[in-house]
N, C-alpha and C. Protein backbone atom coordinates (compact mmCIF):
# COMPACT_ATOMS: atom_id res chain seq x y z
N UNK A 1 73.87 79.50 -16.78
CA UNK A 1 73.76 80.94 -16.68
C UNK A 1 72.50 81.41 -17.37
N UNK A 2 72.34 80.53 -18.37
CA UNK A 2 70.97 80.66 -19.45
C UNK A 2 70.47 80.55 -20.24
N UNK A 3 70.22 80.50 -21.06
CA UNK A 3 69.71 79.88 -22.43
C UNK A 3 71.12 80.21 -23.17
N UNK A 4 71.03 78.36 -23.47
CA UNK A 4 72.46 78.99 -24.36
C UNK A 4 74.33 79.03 -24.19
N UNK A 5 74.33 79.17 -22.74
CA UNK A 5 75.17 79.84 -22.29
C UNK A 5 76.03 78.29 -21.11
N UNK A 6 77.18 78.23 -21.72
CA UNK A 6 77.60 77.22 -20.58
C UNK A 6 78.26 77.89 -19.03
N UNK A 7 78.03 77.12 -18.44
CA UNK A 7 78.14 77.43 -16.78
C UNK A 7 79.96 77.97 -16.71
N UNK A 8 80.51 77.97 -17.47
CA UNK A 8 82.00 78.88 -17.49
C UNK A 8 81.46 80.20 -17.92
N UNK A 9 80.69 80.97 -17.67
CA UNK A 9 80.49 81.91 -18.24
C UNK A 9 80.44 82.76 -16.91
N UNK A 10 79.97 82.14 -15.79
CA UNK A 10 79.83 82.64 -14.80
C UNK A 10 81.31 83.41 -14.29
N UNK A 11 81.32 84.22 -13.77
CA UNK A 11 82.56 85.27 -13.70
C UNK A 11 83.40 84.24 -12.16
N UNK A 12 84.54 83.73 -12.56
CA UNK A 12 84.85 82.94 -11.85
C UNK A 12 85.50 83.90 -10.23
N UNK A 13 85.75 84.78 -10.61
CA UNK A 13 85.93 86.31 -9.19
C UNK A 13 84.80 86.18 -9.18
N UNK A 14 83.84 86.21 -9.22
CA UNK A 14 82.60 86.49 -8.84
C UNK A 14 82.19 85.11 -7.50
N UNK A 15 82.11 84.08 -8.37
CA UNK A 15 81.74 82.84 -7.79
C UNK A 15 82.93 82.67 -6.25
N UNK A 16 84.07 82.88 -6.26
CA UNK A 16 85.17 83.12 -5.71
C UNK A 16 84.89 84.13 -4.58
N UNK A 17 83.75 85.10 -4.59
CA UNK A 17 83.73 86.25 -3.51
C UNK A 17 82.47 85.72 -3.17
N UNK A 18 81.38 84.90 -3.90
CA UNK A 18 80.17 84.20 -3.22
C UNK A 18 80.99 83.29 -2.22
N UNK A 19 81.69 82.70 -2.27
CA UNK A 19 82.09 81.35 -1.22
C UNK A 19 82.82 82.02 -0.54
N UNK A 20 83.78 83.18 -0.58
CA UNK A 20 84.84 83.61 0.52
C UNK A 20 83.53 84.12 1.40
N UNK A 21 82.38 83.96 1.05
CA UNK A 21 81.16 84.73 2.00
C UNK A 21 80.37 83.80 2.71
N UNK A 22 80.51 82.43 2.44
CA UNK A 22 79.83 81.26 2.97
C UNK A 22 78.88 80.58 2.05
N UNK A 23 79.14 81.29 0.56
CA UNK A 23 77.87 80.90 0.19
C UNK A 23 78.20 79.50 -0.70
N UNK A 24 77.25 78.75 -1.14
CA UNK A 24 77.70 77.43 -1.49
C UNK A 24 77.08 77.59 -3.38
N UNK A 25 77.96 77.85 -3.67
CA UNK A 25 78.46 78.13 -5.24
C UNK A 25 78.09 77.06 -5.78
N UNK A 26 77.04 76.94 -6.85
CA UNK A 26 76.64 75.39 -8.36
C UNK A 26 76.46 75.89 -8.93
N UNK A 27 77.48 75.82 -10.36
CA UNK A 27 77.88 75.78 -11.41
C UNK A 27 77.05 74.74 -12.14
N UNK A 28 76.23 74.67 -13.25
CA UNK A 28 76.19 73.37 -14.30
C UNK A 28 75.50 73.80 -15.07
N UNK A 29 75.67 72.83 -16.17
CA UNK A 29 75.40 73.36 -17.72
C UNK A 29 74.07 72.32 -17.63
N UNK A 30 73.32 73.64 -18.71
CA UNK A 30 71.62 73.40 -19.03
C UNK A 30 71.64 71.89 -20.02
N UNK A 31 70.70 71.56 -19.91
CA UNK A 31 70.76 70.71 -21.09
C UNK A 31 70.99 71.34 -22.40
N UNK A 32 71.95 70.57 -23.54
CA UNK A 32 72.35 71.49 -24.75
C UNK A 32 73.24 72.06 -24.99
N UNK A 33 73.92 72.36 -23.82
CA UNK A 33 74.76 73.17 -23.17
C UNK A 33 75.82 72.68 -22.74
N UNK A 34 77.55 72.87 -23.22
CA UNK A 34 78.39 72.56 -22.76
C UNK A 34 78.49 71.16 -22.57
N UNK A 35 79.08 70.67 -21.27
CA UNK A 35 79.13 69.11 -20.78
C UNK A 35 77.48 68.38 -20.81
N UNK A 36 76.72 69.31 -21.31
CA UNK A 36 75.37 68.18 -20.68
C UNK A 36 74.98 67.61 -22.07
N UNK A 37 73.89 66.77 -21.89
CA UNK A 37 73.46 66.01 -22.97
C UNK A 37 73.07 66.84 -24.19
N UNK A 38 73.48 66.17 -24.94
CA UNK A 38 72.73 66.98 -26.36
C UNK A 38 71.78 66.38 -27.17
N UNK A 39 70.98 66.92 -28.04
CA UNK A 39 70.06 66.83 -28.38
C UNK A 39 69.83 67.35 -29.99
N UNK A 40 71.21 67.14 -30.46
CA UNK A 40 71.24 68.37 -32.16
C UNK A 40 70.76 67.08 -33.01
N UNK A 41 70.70 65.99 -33.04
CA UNK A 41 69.72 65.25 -33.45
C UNK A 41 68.29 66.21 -33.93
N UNK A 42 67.31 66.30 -32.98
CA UNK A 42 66.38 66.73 -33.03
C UNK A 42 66.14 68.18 -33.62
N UNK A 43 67.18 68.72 -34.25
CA UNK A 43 66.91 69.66 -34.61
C UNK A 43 66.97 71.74 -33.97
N UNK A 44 67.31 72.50 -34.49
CA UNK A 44 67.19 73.99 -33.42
C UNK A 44 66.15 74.02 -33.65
N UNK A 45 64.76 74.25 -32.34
CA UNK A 45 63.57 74.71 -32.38
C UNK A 45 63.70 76.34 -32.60
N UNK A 46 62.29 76.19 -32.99
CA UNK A 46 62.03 77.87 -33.52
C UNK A 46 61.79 78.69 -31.94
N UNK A 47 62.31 79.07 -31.09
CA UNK A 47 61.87 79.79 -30.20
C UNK A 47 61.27 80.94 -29.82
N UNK A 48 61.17 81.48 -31.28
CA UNK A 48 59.70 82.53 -31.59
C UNK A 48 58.45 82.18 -31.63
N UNK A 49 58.65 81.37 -32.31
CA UNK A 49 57.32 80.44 -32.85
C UNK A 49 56.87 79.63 -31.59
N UNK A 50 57.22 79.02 -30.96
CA UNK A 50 57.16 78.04 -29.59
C UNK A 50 56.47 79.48 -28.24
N UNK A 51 57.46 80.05 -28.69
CA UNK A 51 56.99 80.92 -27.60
C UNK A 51 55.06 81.78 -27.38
N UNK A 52 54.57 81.80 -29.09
CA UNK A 52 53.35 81.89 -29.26
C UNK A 52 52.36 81.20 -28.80
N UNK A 53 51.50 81.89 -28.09
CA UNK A 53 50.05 81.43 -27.12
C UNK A 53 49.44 80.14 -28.50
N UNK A 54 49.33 79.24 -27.76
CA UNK A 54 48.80 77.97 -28.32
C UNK A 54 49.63 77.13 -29.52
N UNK A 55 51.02 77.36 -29.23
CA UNK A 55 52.12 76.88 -29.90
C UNK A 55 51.91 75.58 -29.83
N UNK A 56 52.50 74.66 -30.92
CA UNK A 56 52.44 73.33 -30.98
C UNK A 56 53.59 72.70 -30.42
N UNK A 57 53.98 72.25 -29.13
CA UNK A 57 55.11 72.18 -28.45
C UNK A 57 55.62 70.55 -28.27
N UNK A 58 54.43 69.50 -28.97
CA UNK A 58 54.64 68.12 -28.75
C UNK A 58 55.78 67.84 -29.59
N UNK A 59 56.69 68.49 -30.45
CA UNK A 59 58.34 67.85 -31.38
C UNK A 59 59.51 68.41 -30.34
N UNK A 60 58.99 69.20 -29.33
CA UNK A 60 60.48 69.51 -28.41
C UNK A 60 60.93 68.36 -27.92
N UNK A 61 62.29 68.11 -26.97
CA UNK A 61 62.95 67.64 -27.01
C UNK A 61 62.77 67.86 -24.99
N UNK A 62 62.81 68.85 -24.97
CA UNK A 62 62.37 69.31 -23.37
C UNK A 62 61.84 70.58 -23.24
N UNK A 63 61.40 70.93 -21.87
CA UNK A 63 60.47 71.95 -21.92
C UNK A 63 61.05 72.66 -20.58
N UNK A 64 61.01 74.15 -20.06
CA UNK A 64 61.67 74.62 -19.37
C UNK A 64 61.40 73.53 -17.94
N UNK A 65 60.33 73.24 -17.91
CA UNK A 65 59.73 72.84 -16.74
C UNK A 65 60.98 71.50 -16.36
N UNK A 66 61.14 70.89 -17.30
CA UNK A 66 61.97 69.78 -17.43
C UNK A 66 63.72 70.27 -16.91
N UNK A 67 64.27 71.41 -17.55
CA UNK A 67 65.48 72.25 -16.87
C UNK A 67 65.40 72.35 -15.69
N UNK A 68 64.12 72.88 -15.04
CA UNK A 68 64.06 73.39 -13.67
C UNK A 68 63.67 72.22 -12.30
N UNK A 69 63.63 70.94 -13.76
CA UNK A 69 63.19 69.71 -12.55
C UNK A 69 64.74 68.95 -12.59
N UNK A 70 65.25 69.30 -13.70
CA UNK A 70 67.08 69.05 -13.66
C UNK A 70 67.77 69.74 -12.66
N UNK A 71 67.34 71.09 -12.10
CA UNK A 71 67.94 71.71 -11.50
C UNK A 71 67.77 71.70 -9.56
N UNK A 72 66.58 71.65 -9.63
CA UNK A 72 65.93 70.74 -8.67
C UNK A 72 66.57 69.40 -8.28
N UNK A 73 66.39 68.19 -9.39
CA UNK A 73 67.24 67.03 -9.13
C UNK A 73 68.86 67.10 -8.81
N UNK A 74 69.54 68.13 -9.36
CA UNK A 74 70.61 68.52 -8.90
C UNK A 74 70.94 69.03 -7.58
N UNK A 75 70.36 69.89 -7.03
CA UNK A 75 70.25 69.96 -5.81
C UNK A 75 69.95 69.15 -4.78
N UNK A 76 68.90 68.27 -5.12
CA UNK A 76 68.77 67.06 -4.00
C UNK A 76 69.78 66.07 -3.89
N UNK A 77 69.77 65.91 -5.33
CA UNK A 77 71.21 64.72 -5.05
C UNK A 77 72.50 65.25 -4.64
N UNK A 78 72.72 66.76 -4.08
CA UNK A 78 73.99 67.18 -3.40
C UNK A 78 73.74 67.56 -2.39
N UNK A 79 72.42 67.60 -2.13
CA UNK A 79 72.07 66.90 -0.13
C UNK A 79 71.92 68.89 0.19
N UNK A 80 71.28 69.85 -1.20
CA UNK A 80 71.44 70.86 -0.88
C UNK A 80 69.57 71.43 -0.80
N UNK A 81 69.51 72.53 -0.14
CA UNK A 81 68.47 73.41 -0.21
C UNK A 81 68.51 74.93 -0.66
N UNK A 82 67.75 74.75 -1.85
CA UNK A 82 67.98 76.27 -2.67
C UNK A 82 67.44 77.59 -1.40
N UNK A 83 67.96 78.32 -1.47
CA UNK A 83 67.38 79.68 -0.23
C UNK A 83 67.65 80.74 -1.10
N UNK A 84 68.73 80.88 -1.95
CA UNK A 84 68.69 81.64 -2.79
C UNK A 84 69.13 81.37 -4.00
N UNK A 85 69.04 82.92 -5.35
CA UNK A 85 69.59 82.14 -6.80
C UNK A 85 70.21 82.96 -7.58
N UNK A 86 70.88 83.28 -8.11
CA UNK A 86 71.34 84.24 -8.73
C UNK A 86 71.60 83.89 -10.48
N UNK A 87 70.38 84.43 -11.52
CA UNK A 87 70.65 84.05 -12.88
C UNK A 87 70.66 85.31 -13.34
N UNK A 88 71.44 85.61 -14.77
CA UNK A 88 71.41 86.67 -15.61
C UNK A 88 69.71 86.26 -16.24
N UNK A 89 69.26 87.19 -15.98
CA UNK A 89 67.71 87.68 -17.21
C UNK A 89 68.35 86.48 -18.80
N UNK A 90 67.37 85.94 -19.42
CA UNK A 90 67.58 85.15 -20.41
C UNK A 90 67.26 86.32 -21.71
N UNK A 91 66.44 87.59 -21.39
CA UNK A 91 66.47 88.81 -22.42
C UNK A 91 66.33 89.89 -21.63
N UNK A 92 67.28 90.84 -22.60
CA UNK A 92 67.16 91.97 -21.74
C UNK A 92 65.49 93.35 -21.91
């Protein structure tokens, strides 16, 4: 759903009126997150600090780009094609 946030968060009526519509509903947790791998070994990064123009980003653990190639790999290996997406904003 988003930083943070495990994939039960998603409003299960919600997900429930996407598919009574045809639509093909994936659920899964980010890395960190819920059922997926963890990583508290390595520490909570500063995500203020990271987020600053010319941040020193070589001690992360993964990088969004890496989520969105998880999410990607998830989709291929369920034989699916993204057309559309529906996420909550990660700030408001």
């Amino acid at each position: 759903m988003g930083l943070g946030m495990q994939m039960l968060q998603w409003d299960e009526r919600f997900c429930e009126a996407l598919a009574e519509r045809g639509q093909l509903v994936i659920r899964f947790d980010n890395r960190d997150v819920g059922l997926s791998t963890k990583f508290d070994h390595k520490g909570v990064p500063d995500l203020a600090a990271l987020m600053q123009p010319g941040a020193d980003r070589s001690g992360v653990p993964y990088t969004l780009d890496d989520m969105a190639d998880d999410a990607a790999g998830l989709l291929t290996a369920l034989g699916s094609r993204a057309r559309t997406s529906s996420a909550p904003r990660w700030a408001a």
